[in-house]
C-alpha atoms as a PDB file:
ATOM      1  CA  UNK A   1      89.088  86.466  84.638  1.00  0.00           C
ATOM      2  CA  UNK A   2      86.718  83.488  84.264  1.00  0.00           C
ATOM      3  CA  UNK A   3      83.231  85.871  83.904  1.00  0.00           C
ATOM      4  CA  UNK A   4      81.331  84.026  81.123  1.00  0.00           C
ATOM      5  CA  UNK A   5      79.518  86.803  80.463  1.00  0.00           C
ATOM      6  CA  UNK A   6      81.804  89.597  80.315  1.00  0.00           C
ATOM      7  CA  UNK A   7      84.823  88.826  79.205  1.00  0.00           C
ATOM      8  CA  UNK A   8      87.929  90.271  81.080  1.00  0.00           C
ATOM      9  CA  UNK A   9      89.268  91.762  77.124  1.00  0.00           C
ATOM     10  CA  UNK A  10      85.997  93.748  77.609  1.00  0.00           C
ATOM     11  CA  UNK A  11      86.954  95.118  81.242  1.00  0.00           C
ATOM     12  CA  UNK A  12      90.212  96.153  79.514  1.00  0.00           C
ATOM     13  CA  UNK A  13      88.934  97.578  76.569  1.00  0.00           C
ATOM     14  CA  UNK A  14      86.598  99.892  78.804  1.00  0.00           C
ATOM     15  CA  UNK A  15      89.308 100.469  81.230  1.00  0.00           C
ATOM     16  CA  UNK A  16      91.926 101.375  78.098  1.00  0.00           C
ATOM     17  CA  UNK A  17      89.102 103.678  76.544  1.00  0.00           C
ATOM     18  CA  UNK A  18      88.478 105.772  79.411  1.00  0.00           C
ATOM     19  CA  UNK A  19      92.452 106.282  80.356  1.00  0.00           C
ATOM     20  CA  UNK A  20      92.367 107.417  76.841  1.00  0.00           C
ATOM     21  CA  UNK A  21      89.681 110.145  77.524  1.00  0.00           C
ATOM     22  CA  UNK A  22      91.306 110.472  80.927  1.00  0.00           C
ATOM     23  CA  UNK A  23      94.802 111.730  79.718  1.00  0.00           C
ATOM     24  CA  UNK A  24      96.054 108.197  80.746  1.00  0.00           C
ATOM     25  CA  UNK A  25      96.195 105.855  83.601  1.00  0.00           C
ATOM     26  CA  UNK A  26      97.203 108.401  86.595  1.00  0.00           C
ATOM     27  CA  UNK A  27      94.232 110.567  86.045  1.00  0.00           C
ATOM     28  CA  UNK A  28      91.404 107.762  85.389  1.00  0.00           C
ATOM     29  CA  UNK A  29      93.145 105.900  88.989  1.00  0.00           C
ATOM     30  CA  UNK A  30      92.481 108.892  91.104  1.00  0.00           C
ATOM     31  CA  UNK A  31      88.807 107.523  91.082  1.00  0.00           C
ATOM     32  CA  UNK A  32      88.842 104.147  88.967  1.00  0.00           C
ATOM     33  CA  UNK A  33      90.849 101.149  89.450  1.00  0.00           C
ATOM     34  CA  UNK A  34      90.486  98.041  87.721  1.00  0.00           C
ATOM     35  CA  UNK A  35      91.831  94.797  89.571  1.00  0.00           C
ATOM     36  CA  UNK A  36      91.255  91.097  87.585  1.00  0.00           C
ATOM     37  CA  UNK A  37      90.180  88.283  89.952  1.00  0.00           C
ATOM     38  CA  UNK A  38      92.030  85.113  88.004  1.00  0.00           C
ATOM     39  CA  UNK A  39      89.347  82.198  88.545  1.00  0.00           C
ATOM     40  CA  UNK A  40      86.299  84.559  89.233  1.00  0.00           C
ATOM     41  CA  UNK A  41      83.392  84.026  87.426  1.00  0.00           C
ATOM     42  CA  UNK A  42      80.385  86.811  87.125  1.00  0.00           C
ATOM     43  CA  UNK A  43      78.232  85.325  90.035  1.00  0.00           C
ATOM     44  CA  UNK A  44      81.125  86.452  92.197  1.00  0.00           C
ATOM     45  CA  UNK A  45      82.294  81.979  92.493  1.00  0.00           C
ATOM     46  CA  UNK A  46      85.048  80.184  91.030  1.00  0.00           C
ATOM     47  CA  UNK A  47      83.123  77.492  89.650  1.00  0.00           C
ATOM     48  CA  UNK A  48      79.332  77.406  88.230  1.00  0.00           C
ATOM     49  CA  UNK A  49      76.888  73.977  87.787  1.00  0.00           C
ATOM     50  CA  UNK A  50      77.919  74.683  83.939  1.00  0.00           C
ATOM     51  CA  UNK A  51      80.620  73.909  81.398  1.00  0.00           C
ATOM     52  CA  UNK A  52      81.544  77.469  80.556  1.00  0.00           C
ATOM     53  CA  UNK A  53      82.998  78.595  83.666  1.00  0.00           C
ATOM     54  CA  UNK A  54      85.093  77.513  86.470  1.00  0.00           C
ATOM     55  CA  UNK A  55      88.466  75.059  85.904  1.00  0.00           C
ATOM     56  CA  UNK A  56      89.705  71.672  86.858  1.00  0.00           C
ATOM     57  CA  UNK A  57      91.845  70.077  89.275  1.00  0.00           C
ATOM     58  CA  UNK A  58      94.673  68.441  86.878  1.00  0.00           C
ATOM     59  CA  UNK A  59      95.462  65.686  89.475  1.00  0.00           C
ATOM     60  CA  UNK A  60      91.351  64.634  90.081  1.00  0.00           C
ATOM     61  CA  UNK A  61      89.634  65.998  86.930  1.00  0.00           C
ATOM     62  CA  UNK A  62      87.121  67.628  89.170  1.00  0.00           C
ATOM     63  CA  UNK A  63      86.063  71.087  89.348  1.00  0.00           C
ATOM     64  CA  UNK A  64      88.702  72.716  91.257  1.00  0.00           C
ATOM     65  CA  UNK A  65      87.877  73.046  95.353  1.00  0.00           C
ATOM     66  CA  UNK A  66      87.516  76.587  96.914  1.00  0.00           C
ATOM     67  CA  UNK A  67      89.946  75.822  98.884  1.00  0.00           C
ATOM     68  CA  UNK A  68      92.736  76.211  96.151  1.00  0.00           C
ATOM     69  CA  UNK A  69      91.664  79.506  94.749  1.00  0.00           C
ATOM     70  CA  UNK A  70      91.922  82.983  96.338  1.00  0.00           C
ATOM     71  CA  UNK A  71      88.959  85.059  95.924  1.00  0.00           C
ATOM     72  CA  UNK A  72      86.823  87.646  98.305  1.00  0.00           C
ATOM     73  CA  UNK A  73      85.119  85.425 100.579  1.00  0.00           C
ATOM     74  CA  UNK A  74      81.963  88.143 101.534  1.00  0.00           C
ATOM     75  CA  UNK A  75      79.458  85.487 102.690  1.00  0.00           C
ATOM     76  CA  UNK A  76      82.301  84.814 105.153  1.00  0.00           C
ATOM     77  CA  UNK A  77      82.325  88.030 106.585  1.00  0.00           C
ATOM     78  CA  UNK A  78      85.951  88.461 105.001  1.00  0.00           C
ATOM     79  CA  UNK A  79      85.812  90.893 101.904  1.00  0.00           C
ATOM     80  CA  UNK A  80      88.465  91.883 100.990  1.00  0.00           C
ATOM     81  CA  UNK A  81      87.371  93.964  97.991  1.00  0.00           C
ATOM     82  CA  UNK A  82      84.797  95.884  99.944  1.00  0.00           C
ATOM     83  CA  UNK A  83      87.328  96.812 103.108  1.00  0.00           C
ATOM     84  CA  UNK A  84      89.377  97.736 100.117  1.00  0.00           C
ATOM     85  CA  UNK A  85      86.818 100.393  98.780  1.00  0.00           C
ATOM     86  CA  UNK A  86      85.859 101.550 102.074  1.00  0.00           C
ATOM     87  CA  UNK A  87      89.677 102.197 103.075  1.00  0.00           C
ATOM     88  CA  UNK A  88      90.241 104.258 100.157  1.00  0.00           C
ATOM     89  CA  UNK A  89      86.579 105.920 100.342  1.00  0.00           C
ATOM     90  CA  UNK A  90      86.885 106.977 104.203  1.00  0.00           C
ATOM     91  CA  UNK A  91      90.574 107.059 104.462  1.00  0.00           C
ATOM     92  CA  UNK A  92      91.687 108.079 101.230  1.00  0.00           C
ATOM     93  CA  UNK A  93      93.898 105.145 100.811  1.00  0.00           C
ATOM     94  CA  UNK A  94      93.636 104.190  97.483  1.00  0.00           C
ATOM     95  CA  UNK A  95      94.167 100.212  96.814  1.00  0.00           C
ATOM     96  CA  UNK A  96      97.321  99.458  94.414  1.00  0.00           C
ATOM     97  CA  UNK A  97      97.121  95.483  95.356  1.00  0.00           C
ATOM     98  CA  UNK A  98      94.300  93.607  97.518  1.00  0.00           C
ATOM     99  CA  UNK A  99      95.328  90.193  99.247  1.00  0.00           C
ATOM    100  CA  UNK A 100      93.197  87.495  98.900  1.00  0.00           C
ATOM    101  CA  UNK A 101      92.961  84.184 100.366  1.00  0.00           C
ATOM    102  CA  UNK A 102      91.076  80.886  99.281  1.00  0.00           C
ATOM    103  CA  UNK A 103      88.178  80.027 101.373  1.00  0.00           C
ATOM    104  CA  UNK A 104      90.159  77.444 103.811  1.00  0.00           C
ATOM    105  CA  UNK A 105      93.120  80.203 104.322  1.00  0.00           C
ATOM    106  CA  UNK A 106      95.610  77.656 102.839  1.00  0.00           C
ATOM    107  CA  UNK A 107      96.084  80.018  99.275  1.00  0.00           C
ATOM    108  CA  UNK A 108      97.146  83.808  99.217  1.00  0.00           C
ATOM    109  CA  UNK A 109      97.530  85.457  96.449  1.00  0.00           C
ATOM    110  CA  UNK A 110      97.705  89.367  95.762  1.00  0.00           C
ATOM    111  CA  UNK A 111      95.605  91.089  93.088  1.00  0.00           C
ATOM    112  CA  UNK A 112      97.008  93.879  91.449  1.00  0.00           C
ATOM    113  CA  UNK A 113      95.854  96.929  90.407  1.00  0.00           C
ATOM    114  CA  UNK A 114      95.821  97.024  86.637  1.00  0.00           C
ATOM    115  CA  UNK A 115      98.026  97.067  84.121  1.00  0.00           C
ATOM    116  CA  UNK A 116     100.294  95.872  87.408  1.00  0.00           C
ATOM    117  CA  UNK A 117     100.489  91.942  87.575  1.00  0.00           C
ATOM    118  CA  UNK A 118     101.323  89.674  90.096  1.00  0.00           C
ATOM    119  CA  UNK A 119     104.966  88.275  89.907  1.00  0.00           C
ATOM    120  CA  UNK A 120     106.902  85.475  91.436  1.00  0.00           C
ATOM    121  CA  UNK A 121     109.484  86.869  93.186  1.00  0.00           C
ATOM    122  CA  UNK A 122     111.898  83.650  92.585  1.00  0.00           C
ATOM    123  CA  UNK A 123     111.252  82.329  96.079  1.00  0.00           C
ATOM    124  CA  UNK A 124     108.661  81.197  98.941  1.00  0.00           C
ATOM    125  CA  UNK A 125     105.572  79.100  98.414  1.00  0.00           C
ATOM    126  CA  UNK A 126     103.854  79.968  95.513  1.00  0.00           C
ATOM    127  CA  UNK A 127     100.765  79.599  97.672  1.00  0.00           C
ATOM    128  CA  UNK A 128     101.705  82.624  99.807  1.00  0.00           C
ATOM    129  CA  UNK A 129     101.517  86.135  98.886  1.00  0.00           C
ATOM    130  CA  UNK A 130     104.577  87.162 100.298  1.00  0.00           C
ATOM    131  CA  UNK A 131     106.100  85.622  97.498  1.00  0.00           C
ATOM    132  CA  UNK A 132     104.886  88.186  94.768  1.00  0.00           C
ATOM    133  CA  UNK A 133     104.954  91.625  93.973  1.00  0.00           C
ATOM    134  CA  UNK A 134     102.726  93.569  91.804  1.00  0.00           C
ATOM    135  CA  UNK A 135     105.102  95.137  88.797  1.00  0.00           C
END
């Protein structure tokens, strides 16, 4: 949702056209999904050297730590997004939401599959993904 050089209304707009030629969302999801990352920018970070991307800690003013923002961690060994492909490749389990978890572990978040959101349920930590659905 933060790519500075593709805009996320342009990952919609693609993803809207071709459930159009589709016959609508069911058909296009039996071999395209389209999940938005909230804080992801296009080099696959939350936060670039630049001021176009990234976003800042209200309480510091600083660029906003890893360790507050769920995203695939792959140069950790944990990706989330590619166990996710692989699981509905091999397995045929196609993903509808894909937990995520800030680099420390302290943040989890779910990402859902689109037009689905995340959604508060109206209790827990709102730093736990237990505490949302996708609707």
């Amino acid at each position: 949702m933060a790519d500075q050089l593709i805009m996320p209304q342009g990952s919609i707009n693609y993803f809207t056209r071709a459930s159009a030629m589709m016959g609508g969302n069911v058909a296009l999801q039996k071999f395209d999904r389209l999940f938005l990352i909230p804080g992801m920018s296009h080099d696959g970070t939350f936060s670039n050297n630049n001021s176009t991307s990234g976003s800042f800690d209200p309480a510091t003013g600083a660029v906003t730590s890893v360790n507050k923002v769920p995203l695939p961690q792959p140069s950790t060994g944990r990706d989330e997004l590619f166990e996710a492909l692989r699981d509905w490749v091999e397995d045929g389990n196609a993903p509808v939401r894909i937990d995520l978890s800030s680099a420390n572990g302290s943040v989890t978040m779910p990402i859902c599959m689109y037009p689905l959101k995340a959604t508060y349920k109206g209790s827990g930590p709102v730093t736990a993904t237990a505490s949302y659905d996708c609707k």
